[in-house]
N, C-alpha and C. Protein backbone atom coordinates (compact mmCIF):
# COMPACT_ATOMS: atom_id res chain seq x y z
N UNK A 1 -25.82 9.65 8.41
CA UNK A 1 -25.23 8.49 7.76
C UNK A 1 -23.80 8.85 7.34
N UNK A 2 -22.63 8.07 7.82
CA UNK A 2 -21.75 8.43 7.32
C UNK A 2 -21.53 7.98 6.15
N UNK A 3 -20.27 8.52 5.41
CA UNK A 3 -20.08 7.72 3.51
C UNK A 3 -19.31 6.62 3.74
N UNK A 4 -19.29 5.80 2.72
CA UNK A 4 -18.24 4.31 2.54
C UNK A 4 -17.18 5.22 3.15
N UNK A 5 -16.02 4.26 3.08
CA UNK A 5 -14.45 4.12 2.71
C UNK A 5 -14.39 4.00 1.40
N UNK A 6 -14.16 4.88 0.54
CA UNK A 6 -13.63 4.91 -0.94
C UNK A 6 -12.59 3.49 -1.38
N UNK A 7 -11.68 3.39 -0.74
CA UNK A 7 -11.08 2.03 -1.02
C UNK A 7 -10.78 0.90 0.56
N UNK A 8 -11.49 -0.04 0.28
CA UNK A 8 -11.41 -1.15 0.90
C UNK A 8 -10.79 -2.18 0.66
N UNK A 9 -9.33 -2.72 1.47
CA UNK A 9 -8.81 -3.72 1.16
C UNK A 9 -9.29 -4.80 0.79
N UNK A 10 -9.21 -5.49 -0.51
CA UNK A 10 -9.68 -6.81 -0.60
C UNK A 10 -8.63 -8.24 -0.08
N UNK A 11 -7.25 -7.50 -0.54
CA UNK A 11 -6.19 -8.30 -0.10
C UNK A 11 -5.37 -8.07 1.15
N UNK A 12 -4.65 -9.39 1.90
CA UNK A 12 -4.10 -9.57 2.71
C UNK A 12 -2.51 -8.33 2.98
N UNK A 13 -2.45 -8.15 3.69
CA UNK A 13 -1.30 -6.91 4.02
C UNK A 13 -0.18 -7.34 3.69
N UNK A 14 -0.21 -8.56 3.51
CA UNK A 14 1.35 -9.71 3.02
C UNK A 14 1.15 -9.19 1.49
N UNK A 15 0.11 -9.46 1.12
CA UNK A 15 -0.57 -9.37 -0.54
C UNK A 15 0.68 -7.84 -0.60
N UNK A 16 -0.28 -6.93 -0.45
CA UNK A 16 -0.02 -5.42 -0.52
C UNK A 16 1.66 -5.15 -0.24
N UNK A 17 1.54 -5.53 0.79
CA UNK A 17 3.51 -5.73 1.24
C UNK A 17 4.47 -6.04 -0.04
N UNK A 18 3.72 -7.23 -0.37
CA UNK A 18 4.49 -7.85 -2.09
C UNK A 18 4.40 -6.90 -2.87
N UNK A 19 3.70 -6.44 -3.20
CA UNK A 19 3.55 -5.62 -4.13
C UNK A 19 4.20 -4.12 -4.13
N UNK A 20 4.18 -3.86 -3.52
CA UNK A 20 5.70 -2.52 -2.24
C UNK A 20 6.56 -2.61 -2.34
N UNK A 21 6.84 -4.08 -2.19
CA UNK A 21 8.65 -4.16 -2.40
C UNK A 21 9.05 -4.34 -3.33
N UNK A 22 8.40 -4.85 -4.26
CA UNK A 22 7.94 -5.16 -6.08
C UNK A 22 8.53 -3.63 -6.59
N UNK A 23 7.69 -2.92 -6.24
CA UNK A 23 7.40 -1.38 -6.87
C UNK A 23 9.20 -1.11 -6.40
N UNK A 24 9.73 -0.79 -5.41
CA UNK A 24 10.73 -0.40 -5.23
C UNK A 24 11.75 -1.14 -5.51
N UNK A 25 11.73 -2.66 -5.83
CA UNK A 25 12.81 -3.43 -6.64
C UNK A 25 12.96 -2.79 -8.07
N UNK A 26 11.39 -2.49 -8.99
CA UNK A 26 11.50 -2.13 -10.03
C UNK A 26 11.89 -1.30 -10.41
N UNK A 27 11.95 -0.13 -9.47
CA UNK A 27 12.36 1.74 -9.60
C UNK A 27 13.52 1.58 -9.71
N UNK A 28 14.45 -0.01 -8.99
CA UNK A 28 16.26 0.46 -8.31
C UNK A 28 15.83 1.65 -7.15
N UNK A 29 15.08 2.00 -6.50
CA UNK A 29 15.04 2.59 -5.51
C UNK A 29 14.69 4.21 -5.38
N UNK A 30 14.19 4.66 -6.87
CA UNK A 30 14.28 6.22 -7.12
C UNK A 30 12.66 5.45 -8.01
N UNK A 31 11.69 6.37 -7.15
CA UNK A 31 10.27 6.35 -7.47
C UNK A 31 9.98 7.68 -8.71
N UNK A 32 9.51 7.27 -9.34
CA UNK A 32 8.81 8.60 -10.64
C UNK A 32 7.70 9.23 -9.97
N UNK A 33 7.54 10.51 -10.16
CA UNK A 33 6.25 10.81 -9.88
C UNK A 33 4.77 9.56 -9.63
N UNK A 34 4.71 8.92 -10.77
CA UNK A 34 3.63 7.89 -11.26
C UNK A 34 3.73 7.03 -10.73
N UNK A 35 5.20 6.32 -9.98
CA UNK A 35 5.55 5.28 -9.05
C UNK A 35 5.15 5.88 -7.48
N UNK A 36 5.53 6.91 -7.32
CA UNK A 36 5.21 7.14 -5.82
C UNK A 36 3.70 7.58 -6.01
N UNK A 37 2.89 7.82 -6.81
CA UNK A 37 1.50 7.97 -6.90
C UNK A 37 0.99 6.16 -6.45
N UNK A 38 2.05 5.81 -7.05
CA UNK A 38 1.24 4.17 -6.77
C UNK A 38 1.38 3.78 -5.45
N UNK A 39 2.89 4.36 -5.12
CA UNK A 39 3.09 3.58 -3.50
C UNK A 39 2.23 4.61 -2.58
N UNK A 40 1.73 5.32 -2.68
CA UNK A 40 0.85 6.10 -1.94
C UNK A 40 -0.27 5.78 -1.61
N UNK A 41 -0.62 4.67 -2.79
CA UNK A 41 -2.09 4.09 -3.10
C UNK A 41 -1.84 2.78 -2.16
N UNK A 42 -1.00 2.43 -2.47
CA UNK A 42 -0.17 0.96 -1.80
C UNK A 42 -0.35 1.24 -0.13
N UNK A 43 0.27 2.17 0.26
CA UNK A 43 0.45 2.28 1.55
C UNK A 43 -0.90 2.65 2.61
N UNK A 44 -1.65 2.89 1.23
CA UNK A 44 -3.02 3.60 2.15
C UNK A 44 -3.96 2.09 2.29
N UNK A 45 -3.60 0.96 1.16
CA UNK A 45 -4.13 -0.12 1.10
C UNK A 45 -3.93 -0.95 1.84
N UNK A 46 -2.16 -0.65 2.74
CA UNK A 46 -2.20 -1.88 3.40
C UNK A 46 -2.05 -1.18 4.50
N UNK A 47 -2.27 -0.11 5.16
CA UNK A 47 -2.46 0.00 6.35
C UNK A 47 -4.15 -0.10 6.59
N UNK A 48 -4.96 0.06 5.36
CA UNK A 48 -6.21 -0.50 5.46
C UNK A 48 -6.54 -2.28 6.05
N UNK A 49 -5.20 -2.92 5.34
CA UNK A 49 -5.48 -4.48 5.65
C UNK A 49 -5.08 -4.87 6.84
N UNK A 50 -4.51 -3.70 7.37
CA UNK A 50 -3.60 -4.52 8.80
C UNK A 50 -4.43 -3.89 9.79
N UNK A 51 -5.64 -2.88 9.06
CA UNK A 51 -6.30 -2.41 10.48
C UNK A 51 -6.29 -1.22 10.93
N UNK A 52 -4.89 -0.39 10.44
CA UNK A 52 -4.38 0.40 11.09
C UNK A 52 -3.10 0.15 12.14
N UNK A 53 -2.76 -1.55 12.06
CA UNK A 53 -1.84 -1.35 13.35
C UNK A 53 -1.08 -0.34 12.76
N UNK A 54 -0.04 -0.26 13.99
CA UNK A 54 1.37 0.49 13.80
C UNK A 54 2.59 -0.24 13.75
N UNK A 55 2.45 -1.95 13.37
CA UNK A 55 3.52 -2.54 13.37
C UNK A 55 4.11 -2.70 11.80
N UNK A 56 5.35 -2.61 11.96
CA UNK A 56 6.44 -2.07 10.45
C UNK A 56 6.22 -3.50 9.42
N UNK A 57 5.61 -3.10 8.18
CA UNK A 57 6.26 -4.54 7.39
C UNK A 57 7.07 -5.12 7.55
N UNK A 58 7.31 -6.13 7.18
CA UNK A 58 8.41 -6.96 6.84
C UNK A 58 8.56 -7.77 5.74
């Protein structure tokens, strides 16, 4: 039996996307430790929602 996926997207990759560009409007562009802990979380979330493609946000 394999285990879950620990985190499963609930929201849309647009959702997650918003929230990305959010994070890096708010920094001015220089992430804190605690900010890039988040976009790390972010990025693992929405390449969860898109599937895995390999096509670039926008």
């Amino acid at each position: 039996m394999s285990p879950m996926p620990s985190s499963v997207s609930a929201r849309s990759a647009v959702e997650v996307n918003a929230e990305i560009r959010d994070l890096w409007q708010r920094s001015g562009g220089c992430l804190t430790p605690r900010d890039e802990a988040e976009y790390q979380r972010l990025l693992v979330e929405w390449a969860a929602a898109t599937g895995g493609s390999a096509r670039t946000a926008a």
